[in-house]
Structures are given as structure tokens and as C-alpha cells.
N, C-alpha and C. Protein backbone atom coordinates (compact mmCIF):
# COMPACT_ATOMS: atom_id res chain seq x y z
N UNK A 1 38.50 97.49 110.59
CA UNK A 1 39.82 97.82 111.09
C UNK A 1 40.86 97.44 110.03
N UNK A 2 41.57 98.22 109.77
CA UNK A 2 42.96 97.94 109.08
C UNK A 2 43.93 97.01 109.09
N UNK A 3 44.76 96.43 108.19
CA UNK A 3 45.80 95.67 108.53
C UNK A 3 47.24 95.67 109.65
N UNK A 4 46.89 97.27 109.35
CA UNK A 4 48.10 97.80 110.00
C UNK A 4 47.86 98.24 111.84
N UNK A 5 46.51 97.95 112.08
CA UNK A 5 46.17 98.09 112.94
C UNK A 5 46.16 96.83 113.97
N UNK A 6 45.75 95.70 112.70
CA UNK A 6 46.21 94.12 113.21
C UNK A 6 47.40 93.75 114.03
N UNK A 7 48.26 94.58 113.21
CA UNK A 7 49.59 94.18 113.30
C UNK A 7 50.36 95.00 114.54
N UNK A 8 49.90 96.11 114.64
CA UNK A 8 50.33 96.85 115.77
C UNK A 8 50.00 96.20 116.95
N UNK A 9 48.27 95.73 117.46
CA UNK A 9 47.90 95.12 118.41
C UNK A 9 48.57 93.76 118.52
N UNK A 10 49.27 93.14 117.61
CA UNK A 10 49.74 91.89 117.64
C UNK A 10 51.21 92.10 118.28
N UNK A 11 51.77 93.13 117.65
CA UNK A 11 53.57 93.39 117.98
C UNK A 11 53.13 93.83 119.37
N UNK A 12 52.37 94.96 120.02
CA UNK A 12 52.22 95.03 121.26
C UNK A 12 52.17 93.89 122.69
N UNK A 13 51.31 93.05 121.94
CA UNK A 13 50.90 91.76 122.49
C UNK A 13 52.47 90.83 122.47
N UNK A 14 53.27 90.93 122.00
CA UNK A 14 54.66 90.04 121.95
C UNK A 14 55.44 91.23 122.67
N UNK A 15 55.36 91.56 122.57
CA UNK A 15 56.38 92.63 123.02
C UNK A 15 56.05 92.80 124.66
N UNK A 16 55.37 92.62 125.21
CA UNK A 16 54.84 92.46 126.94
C UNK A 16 54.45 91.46 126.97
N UNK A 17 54.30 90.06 125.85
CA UNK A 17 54.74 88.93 126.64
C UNK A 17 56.44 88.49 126.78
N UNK A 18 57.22 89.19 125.37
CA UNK A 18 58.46 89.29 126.05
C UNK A 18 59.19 89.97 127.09
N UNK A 19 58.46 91.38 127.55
CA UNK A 19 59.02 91.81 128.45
C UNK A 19 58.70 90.83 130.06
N UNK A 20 57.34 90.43 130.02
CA UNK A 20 57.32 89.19 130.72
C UNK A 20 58.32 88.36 130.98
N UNK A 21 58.77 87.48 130.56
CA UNK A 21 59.54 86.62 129.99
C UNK A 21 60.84 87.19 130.52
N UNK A 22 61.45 88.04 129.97
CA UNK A 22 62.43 88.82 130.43
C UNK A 22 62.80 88.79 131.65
N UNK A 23 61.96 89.78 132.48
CA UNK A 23 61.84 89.91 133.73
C UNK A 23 61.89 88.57 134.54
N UNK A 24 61.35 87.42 134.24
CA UNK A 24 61.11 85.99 135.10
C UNK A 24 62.39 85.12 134.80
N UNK A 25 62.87 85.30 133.38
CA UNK A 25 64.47 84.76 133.34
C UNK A 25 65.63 85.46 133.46
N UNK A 26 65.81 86.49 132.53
CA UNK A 26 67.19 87.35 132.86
C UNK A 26 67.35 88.29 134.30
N UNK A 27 65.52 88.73 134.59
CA UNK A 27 65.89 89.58 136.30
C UNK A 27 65.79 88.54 137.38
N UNK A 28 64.45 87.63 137.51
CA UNK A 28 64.79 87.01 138.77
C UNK A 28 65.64 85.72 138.52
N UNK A 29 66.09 85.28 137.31
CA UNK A 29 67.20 84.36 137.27
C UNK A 29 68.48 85.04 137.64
N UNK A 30 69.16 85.80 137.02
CA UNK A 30 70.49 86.16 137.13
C UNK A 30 70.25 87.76 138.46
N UNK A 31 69.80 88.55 137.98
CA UNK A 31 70.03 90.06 138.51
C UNK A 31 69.32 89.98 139.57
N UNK A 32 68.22 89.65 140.00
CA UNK A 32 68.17 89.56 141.71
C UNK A 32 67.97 88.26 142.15
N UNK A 33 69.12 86.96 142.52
CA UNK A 33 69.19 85.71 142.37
C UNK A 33 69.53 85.99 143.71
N UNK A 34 70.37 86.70 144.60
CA UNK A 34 70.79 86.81 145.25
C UNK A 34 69.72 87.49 146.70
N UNK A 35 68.84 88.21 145.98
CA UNK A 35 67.74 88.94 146.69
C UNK A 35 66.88 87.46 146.89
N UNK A 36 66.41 86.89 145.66
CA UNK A 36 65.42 86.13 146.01
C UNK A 36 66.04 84.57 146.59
N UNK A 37 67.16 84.74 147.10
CA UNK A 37 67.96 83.00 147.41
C UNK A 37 67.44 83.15 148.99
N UNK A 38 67.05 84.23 149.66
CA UNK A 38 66.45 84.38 150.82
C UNK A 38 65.23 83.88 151.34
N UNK A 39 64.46 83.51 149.94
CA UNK A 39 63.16 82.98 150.26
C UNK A 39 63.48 81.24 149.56
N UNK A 40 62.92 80.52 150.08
CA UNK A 40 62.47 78.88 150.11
C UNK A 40 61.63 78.64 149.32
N UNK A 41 61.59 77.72 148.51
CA UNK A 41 60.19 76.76 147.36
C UNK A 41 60.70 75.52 147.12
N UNK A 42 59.77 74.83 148.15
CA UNK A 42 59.97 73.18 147.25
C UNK A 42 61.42 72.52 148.17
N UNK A 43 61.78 73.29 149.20
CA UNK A 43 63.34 73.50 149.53
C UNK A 43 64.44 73.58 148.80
N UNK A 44 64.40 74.48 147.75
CA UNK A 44 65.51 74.88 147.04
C UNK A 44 65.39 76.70 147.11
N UNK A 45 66.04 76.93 146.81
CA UNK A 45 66.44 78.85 147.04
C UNK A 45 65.32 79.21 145.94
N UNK A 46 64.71 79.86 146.47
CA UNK A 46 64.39 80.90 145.29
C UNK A 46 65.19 81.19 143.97
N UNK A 47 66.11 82.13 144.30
CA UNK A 47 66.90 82.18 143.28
C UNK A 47 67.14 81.05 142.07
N UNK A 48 67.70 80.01 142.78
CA UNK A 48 68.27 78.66 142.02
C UNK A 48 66.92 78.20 141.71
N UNK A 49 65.77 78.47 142.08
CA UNK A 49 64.57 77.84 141.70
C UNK A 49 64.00 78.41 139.86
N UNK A 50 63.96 79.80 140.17
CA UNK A 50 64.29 80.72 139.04
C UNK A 50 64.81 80.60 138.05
N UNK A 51 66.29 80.48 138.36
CA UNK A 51 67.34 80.10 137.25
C UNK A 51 67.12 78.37 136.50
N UNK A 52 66.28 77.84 137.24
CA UNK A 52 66.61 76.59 136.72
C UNK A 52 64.90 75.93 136.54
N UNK A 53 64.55 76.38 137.18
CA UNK A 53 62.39 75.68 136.58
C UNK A 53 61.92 77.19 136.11
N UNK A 54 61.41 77.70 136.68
CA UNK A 54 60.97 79.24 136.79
C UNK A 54 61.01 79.99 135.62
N UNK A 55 61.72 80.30 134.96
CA UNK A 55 62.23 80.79 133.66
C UNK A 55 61.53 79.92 132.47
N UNK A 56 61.53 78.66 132.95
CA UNK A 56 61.09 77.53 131.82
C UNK A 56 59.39 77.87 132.26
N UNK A 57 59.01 77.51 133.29
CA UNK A 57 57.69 77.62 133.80
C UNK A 57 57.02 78.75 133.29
N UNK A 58 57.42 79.99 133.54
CA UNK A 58 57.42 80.92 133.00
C UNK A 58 56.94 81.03 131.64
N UNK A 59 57.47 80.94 130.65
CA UNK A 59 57.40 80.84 129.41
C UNK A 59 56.19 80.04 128.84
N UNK A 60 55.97 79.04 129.51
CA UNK A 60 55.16 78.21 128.84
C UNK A 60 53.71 78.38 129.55
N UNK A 61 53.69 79.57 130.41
CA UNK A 61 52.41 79.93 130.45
C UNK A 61 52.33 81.21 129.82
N UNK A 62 53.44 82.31 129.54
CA UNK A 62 53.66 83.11 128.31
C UNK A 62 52.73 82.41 127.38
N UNK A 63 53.42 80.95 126.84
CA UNK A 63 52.70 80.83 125.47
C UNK A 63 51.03 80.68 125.59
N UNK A 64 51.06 79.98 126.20
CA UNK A 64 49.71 79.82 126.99
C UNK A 64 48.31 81.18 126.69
N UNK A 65 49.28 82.22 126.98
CA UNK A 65 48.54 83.04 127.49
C UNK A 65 48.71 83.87 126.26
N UNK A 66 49.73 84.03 125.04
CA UNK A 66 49.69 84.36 123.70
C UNK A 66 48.97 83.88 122.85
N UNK A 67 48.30 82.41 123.06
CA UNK A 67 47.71 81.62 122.17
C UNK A 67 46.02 82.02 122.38
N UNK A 68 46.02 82.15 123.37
CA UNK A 68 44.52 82.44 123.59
C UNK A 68 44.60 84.16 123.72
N UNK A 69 45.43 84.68 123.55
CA UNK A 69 45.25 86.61 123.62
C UNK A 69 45.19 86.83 122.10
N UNK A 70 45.89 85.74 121.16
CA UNK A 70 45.61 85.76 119.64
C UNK A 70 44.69 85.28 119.02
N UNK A 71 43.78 84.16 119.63
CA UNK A 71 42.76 83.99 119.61
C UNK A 71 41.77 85.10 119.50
N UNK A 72 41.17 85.39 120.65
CA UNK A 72 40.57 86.65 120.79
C UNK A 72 41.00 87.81 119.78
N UNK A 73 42.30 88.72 119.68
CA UNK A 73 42.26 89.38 118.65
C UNK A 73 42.08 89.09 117.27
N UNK A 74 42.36 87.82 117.01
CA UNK A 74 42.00 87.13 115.56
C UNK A 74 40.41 87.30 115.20
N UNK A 75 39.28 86.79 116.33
CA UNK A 75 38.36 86.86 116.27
C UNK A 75 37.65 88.23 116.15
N UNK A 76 38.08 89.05 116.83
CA UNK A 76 37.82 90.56 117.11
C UNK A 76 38.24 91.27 115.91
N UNK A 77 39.08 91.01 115.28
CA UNK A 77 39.76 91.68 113.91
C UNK A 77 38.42 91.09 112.47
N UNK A 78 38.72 89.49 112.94
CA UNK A 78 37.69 89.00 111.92
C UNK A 78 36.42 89.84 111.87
N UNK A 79 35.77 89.82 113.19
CA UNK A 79 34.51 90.42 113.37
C UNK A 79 34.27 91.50 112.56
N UNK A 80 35.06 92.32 112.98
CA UNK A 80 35.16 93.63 112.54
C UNK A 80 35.66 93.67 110.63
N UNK A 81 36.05 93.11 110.17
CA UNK A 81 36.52 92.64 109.02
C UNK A 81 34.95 92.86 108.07
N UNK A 82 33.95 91.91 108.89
CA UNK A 82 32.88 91.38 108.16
C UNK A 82 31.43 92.20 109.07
């Protein structure tokens, strides 16, 4: 496999863990805060739960889940390399 092929599967792979990311801080933090303040966690609003753990929480299973999805393609690229 190619370099350029590396690199595509890699930008793909960031690019839907940022749209991830996205969606869990800028939509259910700010843009439907108000939709989700209807539901309860932990007894704090949804919403405010979102905006303030959620977003963070979020992310750090993002990385989580980038570290070991680069794993695997690292290995899979290598393979194929040799």
C-alpha cells in the first residue's frame, strides 16, 4: 500500500473522530442544551451535564479510541509494507 493511501485512512480516521467530538461538545453542549436539560444524570440537567463533564468525557474516550484505531492501521499498513 502506498503512502498516500496511509495518509488518507489516517485524515479519515481524525476527521470522524472530530466530527465525534463536535457533535458531544458544540451540539449537545450549546445547540440542543435546552432539548437535553429535560432529561436527569447524576441530578444535574442533562444539558449542564454536557456542557460541563460530557464534552471533556467525551474526548478522552475519542483519544482512547484514536490511539488504538492507529494502532491497528499502523500495523495493517506495516504488514502490508513487508
Amino acid at each position: 500500500m502506498t503512502p498516500s493511501a496511509y495518509w488518507r485512512a489516517n485524515l479519515k480516521l481524525i476527521a470522524g473522530c472530530l466530527v465525534v467530538w463536535f457533535v458531544a461538545s458544540f451540539g449537545c453542549g450549546l445547540l440542543l442544551v435546552d432539548w437535553l436539560n429535560q432529561f436527569m444524570l447524576g441530578g444535574f440537567k442533562l444539558g449542564f451535564w454536557f456542557a460541563q463533564q460530557g464534552s471533556i468525557l467525551v474526548f478522552v474516550l475519542v483519544l482512547i479510541y484514536y490511539a488504538r484505531a492507529m494502532k491497528r492501521l499502523d500495523a495493517e499498513f506495516l504488514a502490508a509494507k513487508h
